[in-house]
PDB file of N, CA and C in Angstrom:
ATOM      1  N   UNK A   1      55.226  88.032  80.622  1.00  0.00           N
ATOM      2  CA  UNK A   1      56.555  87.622  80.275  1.00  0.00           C
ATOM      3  C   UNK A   1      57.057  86.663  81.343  1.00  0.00           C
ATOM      4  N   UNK A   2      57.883  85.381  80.959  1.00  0.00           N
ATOM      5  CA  UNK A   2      57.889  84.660  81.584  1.00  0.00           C
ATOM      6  C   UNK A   2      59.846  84.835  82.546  1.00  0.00           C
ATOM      7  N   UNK A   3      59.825  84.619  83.626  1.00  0.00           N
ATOM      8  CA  UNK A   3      60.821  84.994  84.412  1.00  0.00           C
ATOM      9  C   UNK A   3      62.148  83.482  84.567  1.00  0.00           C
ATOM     10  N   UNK A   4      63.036  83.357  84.495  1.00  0.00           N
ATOM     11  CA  UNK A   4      63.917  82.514  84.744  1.00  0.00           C
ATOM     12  C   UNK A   4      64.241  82.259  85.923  1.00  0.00           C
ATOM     13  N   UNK A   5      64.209  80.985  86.654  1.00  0.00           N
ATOM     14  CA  UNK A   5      64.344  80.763  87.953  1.00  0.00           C
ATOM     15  C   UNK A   5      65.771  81.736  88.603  1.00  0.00           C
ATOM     16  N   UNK A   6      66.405  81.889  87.641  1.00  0.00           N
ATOM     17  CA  UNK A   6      68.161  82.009  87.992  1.00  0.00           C
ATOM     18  C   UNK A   6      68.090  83.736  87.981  1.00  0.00           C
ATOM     19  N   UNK A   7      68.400  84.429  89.265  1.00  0.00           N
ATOM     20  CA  UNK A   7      68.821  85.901  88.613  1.00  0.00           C
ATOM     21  C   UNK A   7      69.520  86.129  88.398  1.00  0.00           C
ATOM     22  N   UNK A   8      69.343  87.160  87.229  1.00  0.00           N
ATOM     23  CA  UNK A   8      70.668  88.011  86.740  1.00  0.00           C
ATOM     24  C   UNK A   8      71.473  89.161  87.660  1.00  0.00           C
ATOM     25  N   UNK A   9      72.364  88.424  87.790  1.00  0.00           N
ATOM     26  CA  UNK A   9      72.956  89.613  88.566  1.00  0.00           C
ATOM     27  C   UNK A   9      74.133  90.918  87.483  1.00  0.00           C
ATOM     28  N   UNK A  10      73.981  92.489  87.782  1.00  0.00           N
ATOM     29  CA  UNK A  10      74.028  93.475  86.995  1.00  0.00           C
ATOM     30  C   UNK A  10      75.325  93.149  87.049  1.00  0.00           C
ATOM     31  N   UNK A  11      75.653  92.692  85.297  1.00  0.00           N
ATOM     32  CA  UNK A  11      77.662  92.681  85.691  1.00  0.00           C
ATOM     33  C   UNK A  11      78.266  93.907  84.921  1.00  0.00           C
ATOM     34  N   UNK A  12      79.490  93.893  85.942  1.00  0.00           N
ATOM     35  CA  UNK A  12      80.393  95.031  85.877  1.00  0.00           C
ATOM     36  C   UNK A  12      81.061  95.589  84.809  1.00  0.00           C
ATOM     37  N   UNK A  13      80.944  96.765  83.970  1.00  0.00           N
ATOM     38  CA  UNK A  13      80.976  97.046  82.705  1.00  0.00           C
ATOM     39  C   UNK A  13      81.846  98.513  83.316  1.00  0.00           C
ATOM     40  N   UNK A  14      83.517  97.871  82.900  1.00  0.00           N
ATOM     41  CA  UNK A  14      84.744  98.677  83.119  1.00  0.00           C
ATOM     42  C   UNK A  14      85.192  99.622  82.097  1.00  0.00           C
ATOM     43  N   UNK A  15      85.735 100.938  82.533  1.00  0.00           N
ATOM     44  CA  UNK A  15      86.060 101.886  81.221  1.00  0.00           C
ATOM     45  C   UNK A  15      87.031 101.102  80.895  1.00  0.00           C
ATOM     46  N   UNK A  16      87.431 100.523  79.771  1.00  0.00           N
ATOM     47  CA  UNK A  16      88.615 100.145  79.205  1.00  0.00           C
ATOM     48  C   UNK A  16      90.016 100.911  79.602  1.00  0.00           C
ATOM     49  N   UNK A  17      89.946 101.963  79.249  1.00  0.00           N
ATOM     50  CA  UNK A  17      90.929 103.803  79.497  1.00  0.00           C
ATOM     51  C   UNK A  17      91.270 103.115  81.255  1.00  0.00           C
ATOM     52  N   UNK A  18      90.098 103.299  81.825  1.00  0.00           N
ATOM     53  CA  UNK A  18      90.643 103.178  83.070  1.00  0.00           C
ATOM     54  C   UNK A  18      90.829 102.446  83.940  1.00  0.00           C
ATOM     55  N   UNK A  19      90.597 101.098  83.537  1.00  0.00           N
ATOM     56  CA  UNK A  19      91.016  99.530  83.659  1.00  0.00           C
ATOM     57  C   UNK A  19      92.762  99.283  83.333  1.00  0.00           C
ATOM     58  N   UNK A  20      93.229 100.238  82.013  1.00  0.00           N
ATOM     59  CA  UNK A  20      94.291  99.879  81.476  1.00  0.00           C
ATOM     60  C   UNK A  20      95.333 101.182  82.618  1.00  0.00           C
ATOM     61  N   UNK A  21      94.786 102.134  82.599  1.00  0.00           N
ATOM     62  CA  UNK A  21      95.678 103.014  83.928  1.00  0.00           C
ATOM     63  C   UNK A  21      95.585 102.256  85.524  1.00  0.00           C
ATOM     64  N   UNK A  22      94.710 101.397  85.829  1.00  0.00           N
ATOM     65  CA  UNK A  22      94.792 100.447  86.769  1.00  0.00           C
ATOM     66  C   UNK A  22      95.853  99.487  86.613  1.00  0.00           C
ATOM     67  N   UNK A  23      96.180  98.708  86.091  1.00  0.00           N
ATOM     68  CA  UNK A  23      97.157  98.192  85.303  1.00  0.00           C
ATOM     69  C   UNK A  23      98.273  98.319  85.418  1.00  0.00           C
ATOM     70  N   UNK A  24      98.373  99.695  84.582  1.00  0.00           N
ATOM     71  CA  UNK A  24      99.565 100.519  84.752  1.00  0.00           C
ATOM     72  C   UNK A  24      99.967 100.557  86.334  1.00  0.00           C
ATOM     73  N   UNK A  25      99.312 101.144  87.102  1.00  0.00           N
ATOM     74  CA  UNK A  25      99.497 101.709  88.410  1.00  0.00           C
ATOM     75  C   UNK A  25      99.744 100.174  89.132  1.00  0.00           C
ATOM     76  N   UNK A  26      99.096  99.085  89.067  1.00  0.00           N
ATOM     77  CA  UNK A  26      99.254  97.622  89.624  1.00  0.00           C
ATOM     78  C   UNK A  26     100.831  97.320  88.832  1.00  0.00           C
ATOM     79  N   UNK A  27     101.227  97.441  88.045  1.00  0.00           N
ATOM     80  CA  UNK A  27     102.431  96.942  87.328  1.00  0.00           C
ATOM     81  C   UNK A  27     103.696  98.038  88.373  1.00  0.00           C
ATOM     82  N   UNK A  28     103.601  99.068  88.427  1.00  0.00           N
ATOM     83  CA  UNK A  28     104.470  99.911  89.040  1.00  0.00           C
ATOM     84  C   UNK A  28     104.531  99.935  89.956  1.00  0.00           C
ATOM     85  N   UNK A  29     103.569  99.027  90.951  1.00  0.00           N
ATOM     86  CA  UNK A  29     103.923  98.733  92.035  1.00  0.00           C
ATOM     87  C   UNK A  29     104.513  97.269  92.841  1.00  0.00           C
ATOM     88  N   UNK A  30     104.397  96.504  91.538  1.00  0.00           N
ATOM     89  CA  UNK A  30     104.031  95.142  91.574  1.00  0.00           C
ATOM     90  C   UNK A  30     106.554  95.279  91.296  1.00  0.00           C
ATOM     91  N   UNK A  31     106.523  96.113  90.684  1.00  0.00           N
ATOM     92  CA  UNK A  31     108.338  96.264  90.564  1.00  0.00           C
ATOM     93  C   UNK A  31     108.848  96.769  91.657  1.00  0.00           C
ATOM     94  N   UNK A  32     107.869  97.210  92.830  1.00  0.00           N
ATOM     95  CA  UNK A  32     108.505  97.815  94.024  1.00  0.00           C
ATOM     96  C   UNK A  32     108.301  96.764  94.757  1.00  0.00           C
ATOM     97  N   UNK A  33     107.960  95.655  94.533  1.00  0.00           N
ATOM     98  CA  UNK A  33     107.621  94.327  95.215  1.00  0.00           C
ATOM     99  C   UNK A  33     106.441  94.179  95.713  1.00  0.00           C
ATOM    100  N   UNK A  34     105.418  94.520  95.358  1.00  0.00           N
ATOM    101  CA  UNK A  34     104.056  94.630  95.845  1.00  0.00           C
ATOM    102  C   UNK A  34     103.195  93.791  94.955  1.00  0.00           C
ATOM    103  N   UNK A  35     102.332  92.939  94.953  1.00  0.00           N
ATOM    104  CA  UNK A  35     100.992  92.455  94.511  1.00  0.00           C
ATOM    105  C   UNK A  35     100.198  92.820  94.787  1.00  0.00           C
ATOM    106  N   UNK A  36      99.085  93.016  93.860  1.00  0.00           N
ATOM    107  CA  UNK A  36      97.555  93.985  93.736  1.00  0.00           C
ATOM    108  C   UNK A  36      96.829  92.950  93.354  1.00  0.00           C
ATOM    109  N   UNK A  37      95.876  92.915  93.976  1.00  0.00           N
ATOM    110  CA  UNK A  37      94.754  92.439  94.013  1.00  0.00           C
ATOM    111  C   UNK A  37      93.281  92.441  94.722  1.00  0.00           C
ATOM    112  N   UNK A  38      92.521  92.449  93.712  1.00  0.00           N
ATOM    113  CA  UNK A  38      91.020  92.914  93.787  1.00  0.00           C
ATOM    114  C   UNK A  38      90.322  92.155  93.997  1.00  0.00           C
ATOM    115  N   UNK A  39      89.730  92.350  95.109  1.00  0.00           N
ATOM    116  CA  UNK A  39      88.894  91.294  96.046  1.00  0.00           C
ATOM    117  C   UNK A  39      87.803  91.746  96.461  1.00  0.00           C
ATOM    118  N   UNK A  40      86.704  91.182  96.615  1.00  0.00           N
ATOM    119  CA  UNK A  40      85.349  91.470  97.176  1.00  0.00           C
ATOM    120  C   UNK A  40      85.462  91.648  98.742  1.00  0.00           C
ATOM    121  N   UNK A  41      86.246  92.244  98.989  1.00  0.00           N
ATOM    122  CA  UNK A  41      86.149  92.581 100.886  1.00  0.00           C
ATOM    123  C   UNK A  41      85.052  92.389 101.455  1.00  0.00           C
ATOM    124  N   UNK A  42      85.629  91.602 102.605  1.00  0.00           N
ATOM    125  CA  UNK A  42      84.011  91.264 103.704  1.00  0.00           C
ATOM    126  C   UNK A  42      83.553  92.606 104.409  1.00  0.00           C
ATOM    127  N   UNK A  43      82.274  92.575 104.161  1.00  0.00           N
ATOM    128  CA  UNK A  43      81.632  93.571 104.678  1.00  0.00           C
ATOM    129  C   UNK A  43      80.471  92.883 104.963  1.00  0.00           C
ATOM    130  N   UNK A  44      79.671  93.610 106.216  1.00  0.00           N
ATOM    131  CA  UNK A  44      78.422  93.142 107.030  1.00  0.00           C
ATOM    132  C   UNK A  44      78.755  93.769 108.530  1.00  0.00           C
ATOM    133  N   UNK A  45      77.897  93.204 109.172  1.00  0.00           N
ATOM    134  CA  UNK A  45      77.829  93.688 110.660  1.00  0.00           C
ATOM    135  C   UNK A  45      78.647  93.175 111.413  1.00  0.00           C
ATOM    136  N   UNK A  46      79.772  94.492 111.714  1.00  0.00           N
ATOM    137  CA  UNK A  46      80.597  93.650 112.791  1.00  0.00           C
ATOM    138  C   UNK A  46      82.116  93.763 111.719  1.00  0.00           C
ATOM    139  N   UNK A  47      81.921  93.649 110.756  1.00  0.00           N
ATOM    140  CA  UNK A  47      83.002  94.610 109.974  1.00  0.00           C
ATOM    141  C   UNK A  47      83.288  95.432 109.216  1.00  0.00           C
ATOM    142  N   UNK A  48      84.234  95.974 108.779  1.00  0.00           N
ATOM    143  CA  UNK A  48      84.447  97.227 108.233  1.00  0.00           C
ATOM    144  C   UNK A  48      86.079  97.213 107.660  1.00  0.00           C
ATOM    145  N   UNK A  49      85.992  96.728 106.531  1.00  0.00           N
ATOM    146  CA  UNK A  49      87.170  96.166 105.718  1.00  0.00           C
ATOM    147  C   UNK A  49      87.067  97.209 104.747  1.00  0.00           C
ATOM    148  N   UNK A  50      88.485  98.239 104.341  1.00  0.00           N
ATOM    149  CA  UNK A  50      88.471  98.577 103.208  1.00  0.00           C
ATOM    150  C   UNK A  50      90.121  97.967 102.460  1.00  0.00           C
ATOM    151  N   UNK A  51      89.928  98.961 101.448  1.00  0.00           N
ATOM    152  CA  UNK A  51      91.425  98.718 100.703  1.00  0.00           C
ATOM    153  C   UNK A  51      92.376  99.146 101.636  1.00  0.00           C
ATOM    154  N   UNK A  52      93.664  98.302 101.343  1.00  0.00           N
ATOM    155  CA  UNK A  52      94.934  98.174 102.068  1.00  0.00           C
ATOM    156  C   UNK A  52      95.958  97.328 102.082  1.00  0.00           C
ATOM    157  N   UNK A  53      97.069  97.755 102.327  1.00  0.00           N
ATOM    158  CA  UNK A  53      98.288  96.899 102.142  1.00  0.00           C
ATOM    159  C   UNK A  53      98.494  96.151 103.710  1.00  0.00           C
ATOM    160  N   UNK A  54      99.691  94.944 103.450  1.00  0.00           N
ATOM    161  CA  UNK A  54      99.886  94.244 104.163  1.00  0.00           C
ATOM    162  C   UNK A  54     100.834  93.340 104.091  1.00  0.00           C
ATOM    163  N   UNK A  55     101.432  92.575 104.992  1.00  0.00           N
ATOM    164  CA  UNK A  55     102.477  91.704 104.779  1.00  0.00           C
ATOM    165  C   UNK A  55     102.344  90.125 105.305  1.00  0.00           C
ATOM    166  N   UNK A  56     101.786  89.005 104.342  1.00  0.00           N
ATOM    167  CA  UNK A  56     101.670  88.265 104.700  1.00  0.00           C
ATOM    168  C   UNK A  56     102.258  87.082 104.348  1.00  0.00           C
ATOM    169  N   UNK A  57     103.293  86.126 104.892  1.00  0.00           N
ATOM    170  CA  UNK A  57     103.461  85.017 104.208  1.00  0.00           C
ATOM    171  C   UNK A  57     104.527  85.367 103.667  1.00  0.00           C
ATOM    172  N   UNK A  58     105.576  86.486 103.642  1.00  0.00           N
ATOM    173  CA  UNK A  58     106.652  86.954 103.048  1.00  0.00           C
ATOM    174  C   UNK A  58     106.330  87.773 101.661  1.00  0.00           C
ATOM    175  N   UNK A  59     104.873  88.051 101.792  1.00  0.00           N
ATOM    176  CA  UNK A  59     104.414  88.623 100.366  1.00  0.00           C
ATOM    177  C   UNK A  59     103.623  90.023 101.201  1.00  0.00           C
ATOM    178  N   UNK A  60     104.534  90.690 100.038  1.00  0.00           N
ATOM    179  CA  UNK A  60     103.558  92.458 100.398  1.00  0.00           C
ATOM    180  C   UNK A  60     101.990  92.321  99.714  1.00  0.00           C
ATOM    181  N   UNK A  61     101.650  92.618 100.133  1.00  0.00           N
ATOM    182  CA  UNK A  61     100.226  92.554  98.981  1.00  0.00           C
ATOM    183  C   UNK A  61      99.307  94.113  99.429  1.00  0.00           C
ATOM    184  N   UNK A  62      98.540  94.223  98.454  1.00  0.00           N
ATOM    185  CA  UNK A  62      97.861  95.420  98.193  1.00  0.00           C
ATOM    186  C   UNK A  62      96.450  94.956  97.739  1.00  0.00           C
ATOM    187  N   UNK A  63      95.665  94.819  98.848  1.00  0.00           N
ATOM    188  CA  UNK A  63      93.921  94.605  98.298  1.00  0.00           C
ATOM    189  C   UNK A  63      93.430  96.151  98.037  1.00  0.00           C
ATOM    190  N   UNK A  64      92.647  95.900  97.077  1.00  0.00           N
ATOM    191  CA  UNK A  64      91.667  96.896  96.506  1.00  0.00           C
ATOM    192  C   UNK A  64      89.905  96.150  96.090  1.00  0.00           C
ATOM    193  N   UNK A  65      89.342  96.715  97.388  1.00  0.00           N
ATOM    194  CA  UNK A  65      87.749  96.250  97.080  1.00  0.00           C
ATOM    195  C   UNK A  65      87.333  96.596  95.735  1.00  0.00           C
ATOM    196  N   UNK A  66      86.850  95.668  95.354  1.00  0.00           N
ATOM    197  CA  UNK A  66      86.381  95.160  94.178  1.00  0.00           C
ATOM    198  C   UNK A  66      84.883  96.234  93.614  1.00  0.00           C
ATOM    199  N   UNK A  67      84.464  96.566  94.991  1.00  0.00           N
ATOM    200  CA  UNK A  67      83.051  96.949  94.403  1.00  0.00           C
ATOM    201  C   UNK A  67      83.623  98.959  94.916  1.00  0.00           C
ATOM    202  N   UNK A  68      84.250  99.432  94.842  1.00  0.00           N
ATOM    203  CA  UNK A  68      84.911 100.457  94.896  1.00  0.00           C
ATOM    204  C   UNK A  68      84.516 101.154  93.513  1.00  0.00           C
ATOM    205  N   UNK A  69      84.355 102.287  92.808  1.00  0.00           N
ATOM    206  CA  UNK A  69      84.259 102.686  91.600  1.00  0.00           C
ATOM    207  C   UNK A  69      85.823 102.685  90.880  1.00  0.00           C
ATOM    208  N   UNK A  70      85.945 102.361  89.817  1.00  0.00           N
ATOM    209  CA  UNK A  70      87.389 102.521  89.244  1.00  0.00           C
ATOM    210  C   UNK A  70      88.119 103.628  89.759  1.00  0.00           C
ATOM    211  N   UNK A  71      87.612 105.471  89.648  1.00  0.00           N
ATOM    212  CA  UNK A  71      87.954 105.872  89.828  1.00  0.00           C
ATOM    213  C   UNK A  71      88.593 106.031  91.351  1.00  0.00           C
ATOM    214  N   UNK A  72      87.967 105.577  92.407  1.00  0.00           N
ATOM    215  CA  UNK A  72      88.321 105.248  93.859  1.00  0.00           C
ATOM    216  C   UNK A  72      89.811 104.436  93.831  1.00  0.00           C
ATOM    217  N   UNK A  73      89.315 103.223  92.618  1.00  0.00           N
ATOM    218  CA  UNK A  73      90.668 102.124  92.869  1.00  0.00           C
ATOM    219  C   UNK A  73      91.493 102.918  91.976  1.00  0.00           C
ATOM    220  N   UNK A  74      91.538 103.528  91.290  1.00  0.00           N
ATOM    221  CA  UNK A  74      92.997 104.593  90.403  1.00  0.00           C
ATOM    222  C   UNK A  74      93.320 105.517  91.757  1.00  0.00           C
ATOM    223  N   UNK A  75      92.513 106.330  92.306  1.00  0.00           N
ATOM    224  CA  UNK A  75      93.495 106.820  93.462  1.00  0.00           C
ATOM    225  C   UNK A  75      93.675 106.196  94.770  1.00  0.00           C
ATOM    226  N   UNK A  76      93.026 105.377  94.846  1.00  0.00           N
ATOM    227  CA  UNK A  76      93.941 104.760  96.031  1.00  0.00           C
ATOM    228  C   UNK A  76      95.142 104.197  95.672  1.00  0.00           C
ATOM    229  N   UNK A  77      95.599 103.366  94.152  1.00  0.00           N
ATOM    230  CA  UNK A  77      96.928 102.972  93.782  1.00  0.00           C
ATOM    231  C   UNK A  77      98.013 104.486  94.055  1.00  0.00           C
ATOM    232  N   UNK A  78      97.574 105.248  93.072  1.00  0.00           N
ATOM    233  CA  UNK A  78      97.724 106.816  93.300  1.00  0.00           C
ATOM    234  C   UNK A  78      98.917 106.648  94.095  1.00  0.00           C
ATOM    235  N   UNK A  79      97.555 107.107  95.283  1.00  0.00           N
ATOM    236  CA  UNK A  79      98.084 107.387  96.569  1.00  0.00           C
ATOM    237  C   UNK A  79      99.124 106.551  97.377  1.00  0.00           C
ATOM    238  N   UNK A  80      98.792 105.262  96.760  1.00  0.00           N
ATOM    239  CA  UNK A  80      99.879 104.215  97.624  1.00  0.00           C
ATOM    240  C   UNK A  80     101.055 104.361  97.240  1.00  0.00           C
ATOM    241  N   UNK A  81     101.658 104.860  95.950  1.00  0.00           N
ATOM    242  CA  UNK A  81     102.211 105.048  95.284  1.00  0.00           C
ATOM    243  C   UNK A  81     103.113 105.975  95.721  1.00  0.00           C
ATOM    244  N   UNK A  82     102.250 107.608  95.615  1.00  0.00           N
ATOM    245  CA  UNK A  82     102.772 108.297  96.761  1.00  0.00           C
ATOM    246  C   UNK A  82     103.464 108.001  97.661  1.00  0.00           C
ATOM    247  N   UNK A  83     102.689 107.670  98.515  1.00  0.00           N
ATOM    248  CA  UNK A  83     103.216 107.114  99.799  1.00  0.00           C
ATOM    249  C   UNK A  83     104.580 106.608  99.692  1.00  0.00           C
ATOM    250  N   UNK A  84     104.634 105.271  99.083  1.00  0.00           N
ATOM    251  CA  UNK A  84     106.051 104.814  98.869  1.00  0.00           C
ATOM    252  C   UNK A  84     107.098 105.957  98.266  1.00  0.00           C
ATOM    253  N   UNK A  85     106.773 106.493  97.127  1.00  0.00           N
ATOM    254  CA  UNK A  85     107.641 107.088  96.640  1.00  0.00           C
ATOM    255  C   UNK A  85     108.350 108.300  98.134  1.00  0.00           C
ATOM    256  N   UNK A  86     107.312 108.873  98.855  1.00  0.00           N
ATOM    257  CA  UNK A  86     107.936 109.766  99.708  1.00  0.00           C
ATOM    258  C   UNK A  86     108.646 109.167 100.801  1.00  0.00           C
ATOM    259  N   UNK A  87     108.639 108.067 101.081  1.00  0.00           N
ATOM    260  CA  UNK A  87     108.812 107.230 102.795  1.00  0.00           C
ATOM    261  C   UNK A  87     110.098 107.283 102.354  1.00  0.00           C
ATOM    262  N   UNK A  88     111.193 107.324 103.145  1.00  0.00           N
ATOM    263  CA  UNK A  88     112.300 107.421 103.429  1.00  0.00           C
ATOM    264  C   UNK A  88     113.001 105.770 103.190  1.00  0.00           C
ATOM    265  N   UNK A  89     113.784 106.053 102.245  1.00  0.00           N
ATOM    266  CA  UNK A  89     114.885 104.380 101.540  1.00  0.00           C
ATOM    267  C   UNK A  89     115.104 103.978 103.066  1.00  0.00           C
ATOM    268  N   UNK A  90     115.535 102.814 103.191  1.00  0.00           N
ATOM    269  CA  UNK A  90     115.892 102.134 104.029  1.00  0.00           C
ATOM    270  C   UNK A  90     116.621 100.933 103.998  1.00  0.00           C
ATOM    271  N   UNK A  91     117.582 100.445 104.274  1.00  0.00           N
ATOM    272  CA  UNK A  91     118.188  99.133 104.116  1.00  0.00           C
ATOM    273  C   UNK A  91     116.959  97.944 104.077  1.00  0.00           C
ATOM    274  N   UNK A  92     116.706  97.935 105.094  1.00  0.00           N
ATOM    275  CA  UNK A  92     115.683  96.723 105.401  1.00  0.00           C
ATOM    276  C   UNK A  92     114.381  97.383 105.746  1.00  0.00           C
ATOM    277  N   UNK A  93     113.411  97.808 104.662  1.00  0.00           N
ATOM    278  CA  UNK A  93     112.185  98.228 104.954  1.00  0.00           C
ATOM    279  C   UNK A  93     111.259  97.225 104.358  1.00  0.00           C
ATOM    280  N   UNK A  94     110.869  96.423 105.535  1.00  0.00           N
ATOM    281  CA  UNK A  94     110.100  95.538 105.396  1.00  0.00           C
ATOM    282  C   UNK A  94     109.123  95.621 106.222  1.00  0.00           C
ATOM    283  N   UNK A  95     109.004  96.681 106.243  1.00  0.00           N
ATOM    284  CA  UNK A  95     107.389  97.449 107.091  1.00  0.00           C
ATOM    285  C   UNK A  95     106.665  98.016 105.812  1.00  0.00           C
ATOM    286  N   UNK A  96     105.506  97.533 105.899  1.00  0.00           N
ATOM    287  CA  UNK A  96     104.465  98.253 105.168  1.00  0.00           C
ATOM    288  C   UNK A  96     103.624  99.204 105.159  1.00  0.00           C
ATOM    289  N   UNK A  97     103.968 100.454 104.486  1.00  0.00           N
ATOM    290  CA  UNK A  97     103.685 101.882 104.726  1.00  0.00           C
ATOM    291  C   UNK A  97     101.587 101.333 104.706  1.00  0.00           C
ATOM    292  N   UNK A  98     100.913 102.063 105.912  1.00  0.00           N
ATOM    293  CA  UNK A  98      99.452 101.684 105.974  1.00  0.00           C
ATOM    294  C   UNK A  98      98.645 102.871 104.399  1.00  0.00           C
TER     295      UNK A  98
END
């Protein structure tokens, strides 16, 4: 059998169900002023990047590694979620709960 110069690389085949509760959980946070987004985090020798929030540029943002299992990226939103919901209101909270 003859081989194609080009490999196939194995693409990512998402539960629908839990793509659309990702979603959900990115939308409900995205009204607390937050952006989500899924990124291939650098990883190799010498770093060690996971998911996490941050404040850059006047924008909150919320990375979630890409190669994470869905279920990982549903509770880490989860949890971020959490988080906010328990942290104490504040006039000017423009610190980003880690």
């Amino acid at each position: 059998m003859k081989q194609s110069g080009k490999n196939k690389k194995n693409k990512l085949v998402r539960d629908p169900a839990k793509e659309k509760l990702f979603k959900e959980l990115s939308e409900q946070l995205a009204q607390r002023g937050f952006t989500v987004r899924r990124e291939k985090l650098k990883q190799g020798y010498g770093w060690k990047v996971v998911s996490g929030a941050c404040q850059a540029l006047g924008q909150r943002l919320i990375f979630v590694d890409q190669r994470m299992t869905q279920d990982d990226q549903i509770s880490f939103l989860q949890a971020r979620l959490l988080t906010l919901d328990s942290a104490p209101a504040t006039e000017n909270s423009a610190a980003v709960p880690a």
